[in-house]
PDB file of N, CA and C in Angstrom:
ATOM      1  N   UNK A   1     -63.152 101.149   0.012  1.00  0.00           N
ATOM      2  CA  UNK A   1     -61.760 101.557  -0.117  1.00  0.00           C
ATOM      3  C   UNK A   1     -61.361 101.428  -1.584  1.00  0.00           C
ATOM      4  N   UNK A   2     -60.686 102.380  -1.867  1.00  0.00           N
ATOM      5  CA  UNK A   2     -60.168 102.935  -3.548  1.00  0.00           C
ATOM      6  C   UNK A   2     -58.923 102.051  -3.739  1.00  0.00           C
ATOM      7  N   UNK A   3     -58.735 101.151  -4.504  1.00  0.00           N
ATOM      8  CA  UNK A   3     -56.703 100.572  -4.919  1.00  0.00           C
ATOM      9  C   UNK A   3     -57.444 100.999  -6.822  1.00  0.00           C
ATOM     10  N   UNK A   4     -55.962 101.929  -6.497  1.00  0.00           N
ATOM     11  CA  UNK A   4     -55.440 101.956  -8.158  1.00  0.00           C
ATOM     12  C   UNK A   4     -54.010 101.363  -8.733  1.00  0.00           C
ATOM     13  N   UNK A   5     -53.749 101.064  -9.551  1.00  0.00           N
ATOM     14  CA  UNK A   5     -52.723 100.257 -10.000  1.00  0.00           C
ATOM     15  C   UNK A   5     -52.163 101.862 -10.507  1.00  0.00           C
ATOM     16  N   UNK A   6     -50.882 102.486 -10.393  1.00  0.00           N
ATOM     17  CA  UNK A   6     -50.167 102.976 -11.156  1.00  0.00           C
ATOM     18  C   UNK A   6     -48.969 103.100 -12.168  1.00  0.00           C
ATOM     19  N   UNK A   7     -48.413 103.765 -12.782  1.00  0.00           N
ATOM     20  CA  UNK A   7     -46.899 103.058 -13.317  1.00  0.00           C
ATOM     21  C   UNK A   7     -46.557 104.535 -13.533  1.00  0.00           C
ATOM     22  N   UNK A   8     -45.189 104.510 -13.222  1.00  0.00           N
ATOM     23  CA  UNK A   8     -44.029 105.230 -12.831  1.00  0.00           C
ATOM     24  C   UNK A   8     -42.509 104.660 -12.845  1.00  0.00           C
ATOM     25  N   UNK A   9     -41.610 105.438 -13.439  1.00  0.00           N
ATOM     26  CA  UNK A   9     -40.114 104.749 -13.360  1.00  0.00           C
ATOM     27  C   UNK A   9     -40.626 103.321 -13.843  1.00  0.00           C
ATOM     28  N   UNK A  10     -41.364 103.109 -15.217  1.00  0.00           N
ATOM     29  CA  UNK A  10     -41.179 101.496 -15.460  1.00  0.00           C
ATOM     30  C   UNK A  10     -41.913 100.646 -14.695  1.00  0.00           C
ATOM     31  N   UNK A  11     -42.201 100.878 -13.636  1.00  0.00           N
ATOM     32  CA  UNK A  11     -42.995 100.112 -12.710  1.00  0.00           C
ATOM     33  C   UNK A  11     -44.259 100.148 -12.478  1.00  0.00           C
ATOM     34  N   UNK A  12     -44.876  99.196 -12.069  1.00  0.00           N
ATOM     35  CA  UNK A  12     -46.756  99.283 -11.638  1.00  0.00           C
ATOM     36  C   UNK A  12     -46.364  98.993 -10.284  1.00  0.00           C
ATOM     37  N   UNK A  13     -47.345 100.071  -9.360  1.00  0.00           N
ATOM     38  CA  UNK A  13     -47.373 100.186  -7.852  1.00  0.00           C
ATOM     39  C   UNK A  13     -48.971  99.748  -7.984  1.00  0.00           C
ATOM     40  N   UNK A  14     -49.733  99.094  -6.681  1.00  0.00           N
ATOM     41  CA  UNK A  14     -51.206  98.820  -5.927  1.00  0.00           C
ATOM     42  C   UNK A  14     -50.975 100.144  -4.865  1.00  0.00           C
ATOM     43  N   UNK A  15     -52.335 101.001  -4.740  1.00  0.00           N
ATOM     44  CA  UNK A  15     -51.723 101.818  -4.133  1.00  0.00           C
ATOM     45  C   UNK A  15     -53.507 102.236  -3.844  1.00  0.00           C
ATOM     46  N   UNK A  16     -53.684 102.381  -2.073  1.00  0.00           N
ATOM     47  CA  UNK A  16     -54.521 103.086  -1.485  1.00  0.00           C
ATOM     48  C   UNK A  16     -54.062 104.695  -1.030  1.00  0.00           C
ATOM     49  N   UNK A  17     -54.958 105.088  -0.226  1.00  0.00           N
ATOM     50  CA  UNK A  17     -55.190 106.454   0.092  1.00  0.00           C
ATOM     51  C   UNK A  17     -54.271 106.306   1.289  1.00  0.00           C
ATOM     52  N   UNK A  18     -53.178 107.082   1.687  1.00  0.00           N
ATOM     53  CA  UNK A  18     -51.752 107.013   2.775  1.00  0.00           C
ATOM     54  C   UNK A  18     -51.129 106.007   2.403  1.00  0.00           C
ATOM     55  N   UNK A  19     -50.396 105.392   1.464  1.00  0.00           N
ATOM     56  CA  UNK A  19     -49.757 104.237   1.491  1.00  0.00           C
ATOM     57  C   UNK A  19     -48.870 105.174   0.762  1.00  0.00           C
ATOM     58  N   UNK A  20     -47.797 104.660   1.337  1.00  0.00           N
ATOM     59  CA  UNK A  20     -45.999 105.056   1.691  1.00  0.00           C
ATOM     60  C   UNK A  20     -44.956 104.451   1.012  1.00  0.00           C
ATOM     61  N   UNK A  21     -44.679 105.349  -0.956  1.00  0.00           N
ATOM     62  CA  UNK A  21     -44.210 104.088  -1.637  1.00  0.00           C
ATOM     63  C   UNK A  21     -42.742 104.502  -2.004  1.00  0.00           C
ATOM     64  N   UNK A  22     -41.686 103.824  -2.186  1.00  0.00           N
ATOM     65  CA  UNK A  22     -40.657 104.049  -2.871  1.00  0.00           C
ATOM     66  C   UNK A  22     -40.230 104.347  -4.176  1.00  0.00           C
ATOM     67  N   UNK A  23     -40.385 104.987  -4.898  1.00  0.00           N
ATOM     68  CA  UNK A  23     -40.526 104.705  -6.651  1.00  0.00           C
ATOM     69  C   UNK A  23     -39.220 105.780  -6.781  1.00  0.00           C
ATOM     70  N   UNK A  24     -38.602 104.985  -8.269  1.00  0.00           N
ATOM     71  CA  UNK A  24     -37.406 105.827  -8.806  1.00  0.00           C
ATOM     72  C   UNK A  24     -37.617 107.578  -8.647  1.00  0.00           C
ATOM     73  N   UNK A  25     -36.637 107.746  -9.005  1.00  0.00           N
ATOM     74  CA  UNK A  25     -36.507 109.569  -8.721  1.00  0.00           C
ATOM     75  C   UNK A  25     -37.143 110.074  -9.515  1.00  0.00           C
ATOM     76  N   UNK A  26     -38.354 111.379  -9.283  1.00  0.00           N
ATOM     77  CA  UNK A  26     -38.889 112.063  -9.863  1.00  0.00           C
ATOM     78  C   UNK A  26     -38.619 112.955 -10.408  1.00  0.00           C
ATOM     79  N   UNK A  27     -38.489 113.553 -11.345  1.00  0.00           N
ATOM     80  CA  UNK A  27     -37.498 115.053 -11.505  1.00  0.00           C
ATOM     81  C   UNK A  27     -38.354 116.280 -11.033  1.00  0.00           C
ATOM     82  N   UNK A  28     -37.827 117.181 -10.548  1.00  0.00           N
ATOM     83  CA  UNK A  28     -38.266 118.282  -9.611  1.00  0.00           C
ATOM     84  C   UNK A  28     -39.506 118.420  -8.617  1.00  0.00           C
ATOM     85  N   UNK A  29     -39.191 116.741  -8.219  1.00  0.00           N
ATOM     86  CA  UNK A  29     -40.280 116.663  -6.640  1.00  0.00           C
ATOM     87  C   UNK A  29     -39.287 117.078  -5.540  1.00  0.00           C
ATOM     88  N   UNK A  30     -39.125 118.037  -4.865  1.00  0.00           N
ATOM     89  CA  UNK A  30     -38.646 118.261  -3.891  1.00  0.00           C
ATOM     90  C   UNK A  30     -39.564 117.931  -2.480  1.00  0.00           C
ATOM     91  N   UNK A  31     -39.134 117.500  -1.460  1.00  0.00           N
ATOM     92  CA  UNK A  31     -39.979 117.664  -0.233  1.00  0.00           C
ATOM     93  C   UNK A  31     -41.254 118.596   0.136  1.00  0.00           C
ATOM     94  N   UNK A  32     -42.327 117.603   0.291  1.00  0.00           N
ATOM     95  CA  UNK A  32     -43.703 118.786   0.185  1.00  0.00           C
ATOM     96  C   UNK A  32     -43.785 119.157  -0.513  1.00  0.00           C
ATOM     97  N   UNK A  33     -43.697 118.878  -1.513  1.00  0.00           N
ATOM     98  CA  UNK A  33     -44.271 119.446  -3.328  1.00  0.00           C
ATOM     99  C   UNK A  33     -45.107 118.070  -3.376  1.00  0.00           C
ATOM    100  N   UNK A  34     -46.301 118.392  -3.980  1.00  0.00           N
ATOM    101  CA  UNK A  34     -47.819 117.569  -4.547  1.00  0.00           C
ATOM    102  C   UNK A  34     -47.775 117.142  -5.887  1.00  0.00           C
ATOM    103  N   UNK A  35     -47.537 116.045  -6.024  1.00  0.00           N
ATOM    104  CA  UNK A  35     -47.086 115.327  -7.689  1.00  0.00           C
ATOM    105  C   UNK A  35     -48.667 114.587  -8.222  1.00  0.00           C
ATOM    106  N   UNK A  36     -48.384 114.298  -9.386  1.00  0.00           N
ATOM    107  CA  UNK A  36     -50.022 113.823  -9.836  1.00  0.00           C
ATOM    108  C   UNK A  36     -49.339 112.441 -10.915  1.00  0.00           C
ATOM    109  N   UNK A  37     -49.744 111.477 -10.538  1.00  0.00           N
ATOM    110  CA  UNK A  37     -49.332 110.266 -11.126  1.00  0.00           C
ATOM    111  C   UNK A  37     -50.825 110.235 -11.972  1.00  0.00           C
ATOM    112  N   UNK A  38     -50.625 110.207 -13.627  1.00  0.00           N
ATOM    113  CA  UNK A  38     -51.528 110.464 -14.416  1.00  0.00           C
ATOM    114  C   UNK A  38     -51.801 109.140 -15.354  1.00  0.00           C
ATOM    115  N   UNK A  39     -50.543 108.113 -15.103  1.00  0.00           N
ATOM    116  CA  UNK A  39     -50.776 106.273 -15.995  1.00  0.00           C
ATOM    117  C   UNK A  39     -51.160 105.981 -15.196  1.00  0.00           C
ATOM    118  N   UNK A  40     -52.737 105.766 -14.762  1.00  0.00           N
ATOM    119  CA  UNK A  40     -53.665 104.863 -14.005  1.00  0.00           C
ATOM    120  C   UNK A  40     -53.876 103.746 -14.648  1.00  0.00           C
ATOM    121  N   UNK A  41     -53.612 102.221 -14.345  1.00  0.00           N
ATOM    122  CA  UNK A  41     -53.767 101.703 -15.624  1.00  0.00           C
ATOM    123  C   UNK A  41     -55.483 100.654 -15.166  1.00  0.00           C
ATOM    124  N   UNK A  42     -55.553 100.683 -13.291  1.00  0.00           N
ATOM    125  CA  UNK A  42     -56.656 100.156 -12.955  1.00  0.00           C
ATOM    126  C   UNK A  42     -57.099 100.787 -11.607  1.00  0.00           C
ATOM    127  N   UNK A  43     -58.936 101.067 -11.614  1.00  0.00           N
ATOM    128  CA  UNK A  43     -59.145 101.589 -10.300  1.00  0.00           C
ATOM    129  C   UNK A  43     -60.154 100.177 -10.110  1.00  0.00           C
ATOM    130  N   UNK A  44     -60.427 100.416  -8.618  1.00  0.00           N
ATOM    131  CA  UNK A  44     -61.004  99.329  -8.131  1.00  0.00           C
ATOM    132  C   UNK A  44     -61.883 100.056  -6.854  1.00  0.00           C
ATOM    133  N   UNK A  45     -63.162 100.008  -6.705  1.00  0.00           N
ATOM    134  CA  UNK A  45     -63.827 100.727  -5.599  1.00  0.00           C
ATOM    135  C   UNK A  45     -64.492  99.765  -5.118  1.00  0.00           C
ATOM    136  N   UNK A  46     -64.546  98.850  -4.976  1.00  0.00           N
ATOM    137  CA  UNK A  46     -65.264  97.904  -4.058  1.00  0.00           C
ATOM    138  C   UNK A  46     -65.947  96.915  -4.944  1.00  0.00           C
ATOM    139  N   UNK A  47     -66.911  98.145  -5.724  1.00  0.00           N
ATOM    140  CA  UNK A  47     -68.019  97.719  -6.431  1.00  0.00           C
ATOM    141  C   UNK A  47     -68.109  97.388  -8.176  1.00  0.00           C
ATOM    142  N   UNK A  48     -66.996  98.351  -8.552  1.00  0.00           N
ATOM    143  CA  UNK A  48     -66.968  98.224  -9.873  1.00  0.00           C
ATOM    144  C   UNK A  48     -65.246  98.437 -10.205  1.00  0.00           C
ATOM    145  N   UNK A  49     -65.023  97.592 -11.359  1.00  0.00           N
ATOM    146  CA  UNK A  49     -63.431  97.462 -11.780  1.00  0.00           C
ATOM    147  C   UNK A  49     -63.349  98.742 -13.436  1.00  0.00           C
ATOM    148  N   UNK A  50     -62.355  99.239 -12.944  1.00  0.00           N
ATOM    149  CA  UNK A  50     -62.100  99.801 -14.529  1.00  0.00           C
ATOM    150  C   UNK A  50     -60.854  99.877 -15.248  1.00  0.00           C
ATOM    151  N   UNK A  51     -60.765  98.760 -16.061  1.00  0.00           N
ATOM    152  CA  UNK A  51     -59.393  98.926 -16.464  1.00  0.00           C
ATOM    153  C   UNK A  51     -58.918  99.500 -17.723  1.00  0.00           C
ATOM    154  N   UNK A  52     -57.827 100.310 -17.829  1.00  0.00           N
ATOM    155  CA  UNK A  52     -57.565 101.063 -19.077  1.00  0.00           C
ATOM    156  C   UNK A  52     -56.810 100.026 -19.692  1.00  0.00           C
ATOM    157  N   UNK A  53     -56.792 100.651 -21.230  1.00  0.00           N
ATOM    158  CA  UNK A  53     -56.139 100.008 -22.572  1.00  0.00           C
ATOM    159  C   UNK A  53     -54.991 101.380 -23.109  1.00  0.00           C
ATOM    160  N   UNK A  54     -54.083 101.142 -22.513  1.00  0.00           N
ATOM    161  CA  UNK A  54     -53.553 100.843 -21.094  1.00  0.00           C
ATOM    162  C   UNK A  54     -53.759 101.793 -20.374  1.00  0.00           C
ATOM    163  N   UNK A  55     -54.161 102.826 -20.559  1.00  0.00           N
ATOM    164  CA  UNK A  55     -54.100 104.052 -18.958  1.00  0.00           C
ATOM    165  C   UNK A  55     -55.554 104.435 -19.183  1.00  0.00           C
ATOM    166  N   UNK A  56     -55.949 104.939 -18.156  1.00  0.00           N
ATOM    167  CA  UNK A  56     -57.486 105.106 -18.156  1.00  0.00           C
ATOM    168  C   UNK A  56     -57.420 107.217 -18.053  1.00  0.00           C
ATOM    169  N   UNK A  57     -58.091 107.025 -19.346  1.00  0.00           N
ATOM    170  CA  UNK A  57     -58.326 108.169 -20.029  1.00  0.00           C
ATOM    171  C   UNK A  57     -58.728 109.469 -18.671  1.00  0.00           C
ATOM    172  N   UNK A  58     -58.290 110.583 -18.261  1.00  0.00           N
ATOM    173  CA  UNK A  58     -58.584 111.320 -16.969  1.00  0.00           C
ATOM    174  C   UNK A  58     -58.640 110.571 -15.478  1.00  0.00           C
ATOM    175  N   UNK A  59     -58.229 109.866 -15.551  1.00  0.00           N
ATOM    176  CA  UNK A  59     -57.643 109.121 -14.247  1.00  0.00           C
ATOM    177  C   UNK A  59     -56.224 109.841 -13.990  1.00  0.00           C
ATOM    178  N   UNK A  60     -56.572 110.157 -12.599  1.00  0.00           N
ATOM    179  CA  UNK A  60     -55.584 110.839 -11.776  1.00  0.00           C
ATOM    180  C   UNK A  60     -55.230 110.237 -10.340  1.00  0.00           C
ATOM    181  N   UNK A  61     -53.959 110.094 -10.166  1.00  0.00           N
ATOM    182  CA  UNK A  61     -54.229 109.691  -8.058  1.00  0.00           C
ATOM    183  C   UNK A  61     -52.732 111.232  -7.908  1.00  0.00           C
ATOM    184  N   UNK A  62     -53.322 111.606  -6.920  1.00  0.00           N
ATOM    185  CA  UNK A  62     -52.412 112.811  -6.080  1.00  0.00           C
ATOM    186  C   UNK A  62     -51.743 112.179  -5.450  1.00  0.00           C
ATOM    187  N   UNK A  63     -50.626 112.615  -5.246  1.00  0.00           N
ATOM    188  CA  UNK A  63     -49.744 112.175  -4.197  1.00  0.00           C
ATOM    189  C   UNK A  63     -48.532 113.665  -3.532  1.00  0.00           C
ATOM    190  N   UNK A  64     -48.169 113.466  -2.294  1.00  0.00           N
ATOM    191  CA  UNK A  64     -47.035 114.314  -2.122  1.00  0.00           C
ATOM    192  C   UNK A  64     -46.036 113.885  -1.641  1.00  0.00           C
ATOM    193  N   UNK A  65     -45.000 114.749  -2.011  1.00  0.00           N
ATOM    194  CA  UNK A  65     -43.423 113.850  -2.035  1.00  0.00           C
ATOM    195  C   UNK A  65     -43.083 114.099  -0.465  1.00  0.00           C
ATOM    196  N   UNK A  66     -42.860 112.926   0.444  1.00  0.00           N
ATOM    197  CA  UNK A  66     -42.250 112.981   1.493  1.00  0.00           C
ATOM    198  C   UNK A  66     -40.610 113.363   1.647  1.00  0.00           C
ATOM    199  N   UNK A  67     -39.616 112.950   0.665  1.00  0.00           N
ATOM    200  CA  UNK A  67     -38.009 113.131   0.680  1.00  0.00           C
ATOM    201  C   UNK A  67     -37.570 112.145  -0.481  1.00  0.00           C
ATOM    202  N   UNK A  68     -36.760 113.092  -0.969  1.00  0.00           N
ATOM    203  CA  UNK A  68     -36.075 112.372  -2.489  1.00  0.00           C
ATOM    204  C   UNK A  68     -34.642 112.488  -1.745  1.00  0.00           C
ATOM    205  N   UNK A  69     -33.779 111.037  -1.745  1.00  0.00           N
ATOM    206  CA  UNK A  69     -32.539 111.046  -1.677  1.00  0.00           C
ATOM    207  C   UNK A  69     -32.044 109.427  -2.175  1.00  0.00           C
ATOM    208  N   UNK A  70     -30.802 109.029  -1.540  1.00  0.00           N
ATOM    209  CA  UNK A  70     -30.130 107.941  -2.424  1.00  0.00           C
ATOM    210  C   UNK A  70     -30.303 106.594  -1.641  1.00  0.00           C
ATOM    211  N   UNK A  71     -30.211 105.789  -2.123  1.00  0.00           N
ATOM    212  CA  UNK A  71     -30.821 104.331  -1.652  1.00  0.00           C
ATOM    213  C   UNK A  71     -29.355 103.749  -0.833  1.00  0.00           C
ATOM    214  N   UNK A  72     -29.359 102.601  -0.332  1.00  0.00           N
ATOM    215  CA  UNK A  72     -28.343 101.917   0.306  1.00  0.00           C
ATOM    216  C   UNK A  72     -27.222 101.899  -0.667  1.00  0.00           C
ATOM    217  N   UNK A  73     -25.794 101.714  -0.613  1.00  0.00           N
ATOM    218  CA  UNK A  73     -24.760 101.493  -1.554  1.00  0.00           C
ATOM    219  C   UNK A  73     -25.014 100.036  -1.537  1.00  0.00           C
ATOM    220  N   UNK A  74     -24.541  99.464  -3.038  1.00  0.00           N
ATOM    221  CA  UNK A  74     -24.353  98.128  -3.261  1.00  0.00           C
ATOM    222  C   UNK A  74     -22.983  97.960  -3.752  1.00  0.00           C
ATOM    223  N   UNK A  75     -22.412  97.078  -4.375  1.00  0.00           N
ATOM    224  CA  UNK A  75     -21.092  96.920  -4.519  1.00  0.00           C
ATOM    225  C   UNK A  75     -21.360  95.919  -5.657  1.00  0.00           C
ATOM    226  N   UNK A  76     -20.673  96.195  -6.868  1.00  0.00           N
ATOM    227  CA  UNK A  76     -20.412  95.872  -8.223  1.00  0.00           C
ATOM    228  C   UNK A  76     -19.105  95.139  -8.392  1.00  0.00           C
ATOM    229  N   UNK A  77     -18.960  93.689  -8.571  1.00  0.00           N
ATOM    230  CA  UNK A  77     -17.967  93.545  -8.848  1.00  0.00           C
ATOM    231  C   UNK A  77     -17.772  92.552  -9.915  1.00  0.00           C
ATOM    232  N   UNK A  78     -16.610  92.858 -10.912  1.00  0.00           N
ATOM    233  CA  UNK A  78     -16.705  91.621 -11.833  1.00  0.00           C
ATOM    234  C   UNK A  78     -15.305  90.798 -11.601  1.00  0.00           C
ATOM    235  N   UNK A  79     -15.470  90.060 -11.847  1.00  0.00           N
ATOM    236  CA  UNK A  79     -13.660  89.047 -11.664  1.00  0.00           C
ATOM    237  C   UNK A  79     -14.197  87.955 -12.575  1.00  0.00           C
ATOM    238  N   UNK A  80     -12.325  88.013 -13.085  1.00  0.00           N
ATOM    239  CA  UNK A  80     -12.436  86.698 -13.873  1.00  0.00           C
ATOM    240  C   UNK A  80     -11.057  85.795 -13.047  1.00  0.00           C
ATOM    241  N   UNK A  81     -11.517  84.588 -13.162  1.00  0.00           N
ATOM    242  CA  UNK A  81     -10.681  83.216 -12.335  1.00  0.00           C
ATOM    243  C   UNK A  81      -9.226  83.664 -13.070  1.00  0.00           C
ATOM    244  N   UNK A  82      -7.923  83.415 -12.727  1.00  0.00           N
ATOM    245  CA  UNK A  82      -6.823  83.282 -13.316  1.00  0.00           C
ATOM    246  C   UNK A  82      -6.269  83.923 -14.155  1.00  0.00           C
ATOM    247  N   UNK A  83      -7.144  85.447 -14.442  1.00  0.00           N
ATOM    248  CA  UNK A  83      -6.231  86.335 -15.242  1.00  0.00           C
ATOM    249  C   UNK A  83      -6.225  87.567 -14.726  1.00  0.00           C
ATOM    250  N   UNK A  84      -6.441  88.065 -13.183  1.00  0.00           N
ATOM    251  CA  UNK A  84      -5.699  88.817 -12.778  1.00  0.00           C
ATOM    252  C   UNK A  84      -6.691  89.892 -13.280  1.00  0.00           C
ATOM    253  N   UNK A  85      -7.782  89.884 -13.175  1.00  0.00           N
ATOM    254  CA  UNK A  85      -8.868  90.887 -13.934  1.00  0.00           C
ATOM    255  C   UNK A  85      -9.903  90.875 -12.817  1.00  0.00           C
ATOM    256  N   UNK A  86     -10.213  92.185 -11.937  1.00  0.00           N
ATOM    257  CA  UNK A  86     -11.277  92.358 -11.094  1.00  0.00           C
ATOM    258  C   UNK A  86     -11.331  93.908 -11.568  1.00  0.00           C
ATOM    259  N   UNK A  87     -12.714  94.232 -11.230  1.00  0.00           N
ATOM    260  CA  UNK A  87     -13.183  95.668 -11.021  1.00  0.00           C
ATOM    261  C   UNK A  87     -14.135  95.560 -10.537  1.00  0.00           C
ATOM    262  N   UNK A  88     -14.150  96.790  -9.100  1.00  0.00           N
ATOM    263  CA  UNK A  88     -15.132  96.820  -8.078  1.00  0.00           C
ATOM    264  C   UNK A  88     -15.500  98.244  -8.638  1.00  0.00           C
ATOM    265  N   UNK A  89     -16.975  98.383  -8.565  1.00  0.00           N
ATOM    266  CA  UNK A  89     -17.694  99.935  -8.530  1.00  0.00           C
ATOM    267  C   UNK A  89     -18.860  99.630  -7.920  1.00  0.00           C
ATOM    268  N   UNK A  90     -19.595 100.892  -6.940  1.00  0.00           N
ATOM    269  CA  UNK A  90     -20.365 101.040  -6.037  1.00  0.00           C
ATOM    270  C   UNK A  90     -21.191 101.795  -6.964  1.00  0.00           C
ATOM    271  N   UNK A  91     -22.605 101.340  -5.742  1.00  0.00           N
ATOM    272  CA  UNK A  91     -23.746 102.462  -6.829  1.00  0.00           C
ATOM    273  C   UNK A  91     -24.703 102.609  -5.620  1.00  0.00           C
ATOM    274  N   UNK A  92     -25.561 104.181  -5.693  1.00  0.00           N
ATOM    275  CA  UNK A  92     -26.322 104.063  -5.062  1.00  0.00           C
ATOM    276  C   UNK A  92     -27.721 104.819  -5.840  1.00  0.00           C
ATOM    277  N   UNK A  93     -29.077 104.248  -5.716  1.00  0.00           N
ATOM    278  CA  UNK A  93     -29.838 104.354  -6.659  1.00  0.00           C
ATOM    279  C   UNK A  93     -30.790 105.355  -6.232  1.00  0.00           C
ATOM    280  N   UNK A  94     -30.881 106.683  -6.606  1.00  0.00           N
ATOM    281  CA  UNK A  94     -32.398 108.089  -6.148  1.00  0.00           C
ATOM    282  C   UNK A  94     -33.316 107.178  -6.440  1.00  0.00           C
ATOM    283  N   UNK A  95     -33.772 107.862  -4.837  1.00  0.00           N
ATOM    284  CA  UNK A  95     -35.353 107.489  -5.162  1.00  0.00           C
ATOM    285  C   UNK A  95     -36.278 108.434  -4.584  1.00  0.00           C
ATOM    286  N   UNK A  96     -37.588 108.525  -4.557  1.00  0.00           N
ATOM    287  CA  UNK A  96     -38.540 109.706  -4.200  1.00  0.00           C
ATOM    288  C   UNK A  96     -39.580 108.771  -3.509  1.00  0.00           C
ATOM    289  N   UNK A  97     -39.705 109.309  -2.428  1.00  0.00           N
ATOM    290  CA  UNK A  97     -40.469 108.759  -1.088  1.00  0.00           C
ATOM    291  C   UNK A  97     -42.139 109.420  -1.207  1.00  0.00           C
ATOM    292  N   UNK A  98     -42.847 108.674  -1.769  1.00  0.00           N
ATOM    293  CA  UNK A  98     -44.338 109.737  -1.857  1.00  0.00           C
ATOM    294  C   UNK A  98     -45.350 109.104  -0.907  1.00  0.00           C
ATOM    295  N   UNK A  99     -46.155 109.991  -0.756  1.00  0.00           N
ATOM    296  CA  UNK A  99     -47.219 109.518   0.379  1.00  0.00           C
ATOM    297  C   UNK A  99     -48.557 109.497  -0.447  1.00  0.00           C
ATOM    298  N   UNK A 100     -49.190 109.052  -1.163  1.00  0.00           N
ATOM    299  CA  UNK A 100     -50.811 108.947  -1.883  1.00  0.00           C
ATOM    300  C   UNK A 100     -51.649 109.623  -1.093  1.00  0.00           C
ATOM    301  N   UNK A 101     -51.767 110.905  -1.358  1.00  0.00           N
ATOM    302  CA  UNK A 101     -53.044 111.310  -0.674  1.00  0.00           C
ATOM    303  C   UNK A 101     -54.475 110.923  -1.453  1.00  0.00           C
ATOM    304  N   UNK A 102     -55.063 110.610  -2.909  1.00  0.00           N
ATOM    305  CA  UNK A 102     -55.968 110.361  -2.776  1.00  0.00           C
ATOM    306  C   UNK A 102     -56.563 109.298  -4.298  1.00  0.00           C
ATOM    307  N   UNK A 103     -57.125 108.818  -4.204  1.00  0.00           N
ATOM    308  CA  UNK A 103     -57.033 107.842  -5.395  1.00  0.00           C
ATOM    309  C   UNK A 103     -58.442 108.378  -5.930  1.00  0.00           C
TER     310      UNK A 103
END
């Protein structure tokens, strides 16, 4: 079994072949469109490790976008004690739902 380490939106994902990840919003992945995550930064096959300085030169993992939409609302609020100073603002954060088809 294949785990590659990727990075996307800032982040490093561990990621096999069908594994079902959340990562920030992609720009123009729409539903069923096939994306190619190209910062591999480690593959791992059982037998041998290869890690890039930092991305490993033609390392590719496929993936296709299951649904891009908006995350849970959270609620922002600041207050200060005794001077009559609050502000509430809500946020809700895109994200793109991909499925790894192949490492």
């Amino acid at each position: 079994m294949k785990i590659a380490v990727v990075e996307t939106g800032g982040k490093q994902y561990v990621v096999t072949n069908d594994t079902v990840l959340t990562v920030e919003k992609i720009e123009g992945a729409d539903a069923g469109k096939k994306i190619v995550f190209d910062k591999v930064l480690v593959i791992d096959d059982g037998s041998t490790q290869t890690v890039g300085a930092p991305y490993i030169a033609g390392a590719t993992v496929n993936a296709e976008v299951i649904e891009a939409g908006k995350g849970k609302k959270i609620i922002v609020e600041k207050f200060r004690a005794k001077s009559n100073y609050h502000k509430k603002r809500g946020h809700r954060q895109l994200y793109t739902k991909v499925r790894i088809l192949e490492v």
